[in-house]
N, C-alpha and C. Protein backbone atom coordinates (compact mmCIF):
# COMPACT_ATOMS: atom_id res chain seq x y z
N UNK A 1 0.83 -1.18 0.00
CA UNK A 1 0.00 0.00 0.00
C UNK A 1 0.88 1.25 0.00
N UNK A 2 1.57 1.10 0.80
CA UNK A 2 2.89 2.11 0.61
C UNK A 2 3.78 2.42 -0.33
N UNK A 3 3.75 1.80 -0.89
CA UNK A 3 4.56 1.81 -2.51
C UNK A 3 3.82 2.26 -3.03
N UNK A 4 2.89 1.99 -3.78
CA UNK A 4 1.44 2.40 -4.32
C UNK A 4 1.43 3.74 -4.30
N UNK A 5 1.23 4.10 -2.75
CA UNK A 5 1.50 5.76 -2.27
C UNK A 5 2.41 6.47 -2.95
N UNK A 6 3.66 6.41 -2.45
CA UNK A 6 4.52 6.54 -2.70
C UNK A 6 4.85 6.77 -4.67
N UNK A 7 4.23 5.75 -5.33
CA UNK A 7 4.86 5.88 -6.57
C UNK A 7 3.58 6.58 -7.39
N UNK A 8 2.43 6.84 -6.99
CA UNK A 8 1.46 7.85 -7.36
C UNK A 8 1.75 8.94 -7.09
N UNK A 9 2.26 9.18 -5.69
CA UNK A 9 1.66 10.67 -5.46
C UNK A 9 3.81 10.51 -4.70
N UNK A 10 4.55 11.17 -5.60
CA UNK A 10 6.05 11.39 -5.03
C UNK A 10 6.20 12.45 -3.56
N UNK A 11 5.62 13.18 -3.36
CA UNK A 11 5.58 14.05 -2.00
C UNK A 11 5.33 13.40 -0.93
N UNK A 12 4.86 12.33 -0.92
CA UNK A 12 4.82 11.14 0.29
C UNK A 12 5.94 10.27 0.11
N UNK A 13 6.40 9.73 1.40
CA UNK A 13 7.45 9.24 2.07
C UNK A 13 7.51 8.22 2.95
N UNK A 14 7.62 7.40 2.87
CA UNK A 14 7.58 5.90 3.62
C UNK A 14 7.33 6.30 5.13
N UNK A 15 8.23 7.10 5.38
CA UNK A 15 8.57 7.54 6.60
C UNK A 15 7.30 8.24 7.37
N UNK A 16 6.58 9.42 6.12
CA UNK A 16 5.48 10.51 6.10
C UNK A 16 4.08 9.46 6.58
N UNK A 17 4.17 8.50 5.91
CA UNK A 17 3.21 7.53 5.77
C UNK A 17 3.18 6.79 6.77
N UNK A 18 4.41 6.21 7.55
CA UNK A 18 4.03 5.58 8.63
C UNK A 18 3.29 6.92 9.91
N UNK A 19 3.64 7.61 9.75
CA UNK A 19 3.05 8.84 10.63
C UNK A 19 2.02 9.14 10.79
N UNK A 20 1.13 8.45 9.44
CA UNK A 20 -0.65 9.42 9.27
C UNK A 20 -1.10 7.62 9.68
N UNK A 21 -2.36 8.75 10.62
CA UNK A 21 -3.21 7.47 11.08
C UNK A 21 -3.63 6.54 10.23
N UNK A 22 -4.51 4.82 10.53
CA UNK A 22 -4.44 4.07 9.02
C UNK A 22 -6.04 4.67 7.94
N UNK A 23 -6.46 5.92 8.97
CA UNK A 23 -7.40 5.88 8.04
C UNK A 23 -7.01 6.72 7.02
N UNK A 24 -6.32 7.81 7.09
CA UNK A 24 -5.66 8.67 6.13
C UNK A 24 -4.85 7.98 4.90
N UNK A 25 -4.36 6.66 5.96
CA UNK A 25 -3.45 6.45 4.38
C UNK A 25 -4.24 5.38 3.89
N UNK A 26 -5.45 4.70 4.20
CA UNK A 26 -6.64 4.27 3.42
C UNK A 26 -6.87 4.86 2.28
N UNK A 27 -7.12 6.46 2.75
CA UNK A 27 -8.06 7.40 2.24
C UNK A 27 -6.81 7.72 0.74
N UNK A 28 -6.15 7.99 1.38
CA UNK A 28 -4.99 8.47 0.14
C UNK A 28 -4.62 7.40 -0.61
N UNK A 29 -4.51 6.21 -0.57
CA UNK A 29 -4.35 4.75 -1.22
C UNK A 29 -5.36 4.49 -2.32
N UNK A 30 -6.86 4.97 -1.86
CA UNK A 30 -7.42 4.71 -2.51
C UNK A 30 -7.47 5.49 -3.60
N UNK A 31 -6.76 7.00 -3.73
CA UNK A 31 -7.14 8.14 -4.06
C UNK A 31 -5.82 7.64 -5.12
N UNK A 32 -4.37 7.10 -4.72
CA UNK A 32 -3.41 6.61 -5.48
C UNK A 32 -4.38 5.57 -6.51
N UNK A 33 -5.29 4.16 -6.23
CA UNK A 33 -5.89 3.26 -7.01
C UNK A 33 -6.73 3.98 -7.98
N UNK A 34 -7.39 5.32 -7.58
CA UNK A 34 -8.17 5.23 -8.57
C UNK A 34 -7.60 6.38 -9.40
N UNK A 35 -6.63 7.34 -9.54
CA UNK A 35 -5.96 7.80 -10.74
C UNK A 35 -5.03 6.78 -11.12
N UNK A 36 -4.47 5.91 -10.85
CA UNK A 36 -3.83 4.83 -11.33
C UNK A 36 -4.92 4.22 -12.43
N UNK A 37 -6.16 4.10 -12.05
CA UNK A 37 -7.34 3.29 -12.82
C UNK A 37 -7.51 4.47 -14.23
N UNK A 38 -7.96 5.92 -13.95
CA UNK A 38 -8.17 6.88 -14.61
C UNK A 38 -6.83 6.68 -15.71
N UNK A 39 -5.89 6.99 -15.09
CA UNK A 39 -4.63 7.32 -15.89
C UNK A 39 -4.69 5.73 -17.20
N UNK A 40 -4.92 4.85 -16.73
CA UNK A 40 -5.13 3.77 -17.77
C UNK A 40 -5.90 3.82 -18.77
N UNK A 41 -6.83 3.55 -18.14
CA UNK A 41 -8.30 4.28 -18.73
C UNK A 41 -7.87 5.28 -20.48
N UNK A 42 -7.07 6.51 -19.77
CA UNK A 42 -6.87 7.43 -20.83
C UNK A 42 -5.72 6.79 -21.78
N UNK A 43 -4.32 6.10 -21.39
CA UNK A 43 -3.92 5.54 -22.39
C UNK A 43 -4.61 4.83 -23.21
N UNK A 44 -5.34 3.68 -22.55
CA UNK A 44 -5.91 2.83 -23.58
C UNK A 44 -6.84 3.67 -24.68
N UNK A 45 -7.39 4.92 -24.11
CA UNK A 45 -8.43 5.44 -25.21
C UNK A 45 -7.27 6.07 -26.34
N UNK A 46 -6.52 6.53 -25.58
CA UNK A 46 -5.66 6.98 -26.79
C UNK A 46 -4.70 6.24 -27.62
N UNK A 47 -4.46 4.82 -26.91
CA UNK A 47 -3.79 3.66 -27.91
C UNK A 47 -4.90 3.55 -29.10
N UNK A 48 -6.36 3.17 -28.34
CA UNK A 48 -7.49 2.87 -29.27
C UNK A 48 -7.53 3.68 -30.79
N UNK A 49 -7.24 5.44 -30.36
CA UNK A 49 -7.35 6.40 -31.33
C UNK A 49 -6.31 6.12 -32.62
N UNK A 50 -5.39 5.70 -31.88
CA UNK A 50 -3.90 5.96 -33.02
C UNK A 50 -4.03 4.52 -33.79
N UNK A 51 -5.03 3.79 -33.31
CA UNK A 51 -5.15 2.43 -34.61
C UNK A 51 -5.11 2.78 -36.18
């Protein structure tokens, strides 16, 4: 989950992260999963385009 963090959003810090209570870094994890989902999302539409 920390990686995740970490490699979405670079201003967080392993270190930063063990610090915030577990609901915060729930909250932000999930917030990393779903522009991770978005950000796909838009390649594939734009792989789709350049066929």
């Amino acid at each position: 989950m920390r990686a995740v963090i970490c490699k979405t959003f670079p201003g967080y810090t392993f270190e930063m992260i063990n610090k915030l209570p577990l609901n915060q870094v729930i909250e932000i994890y999930a917030s990393a999963e779903w522009l991770a989902e978005e950000e796909k999302k838009m390649i594939d539409k734009a792989a789709r385009r350049s066929r």
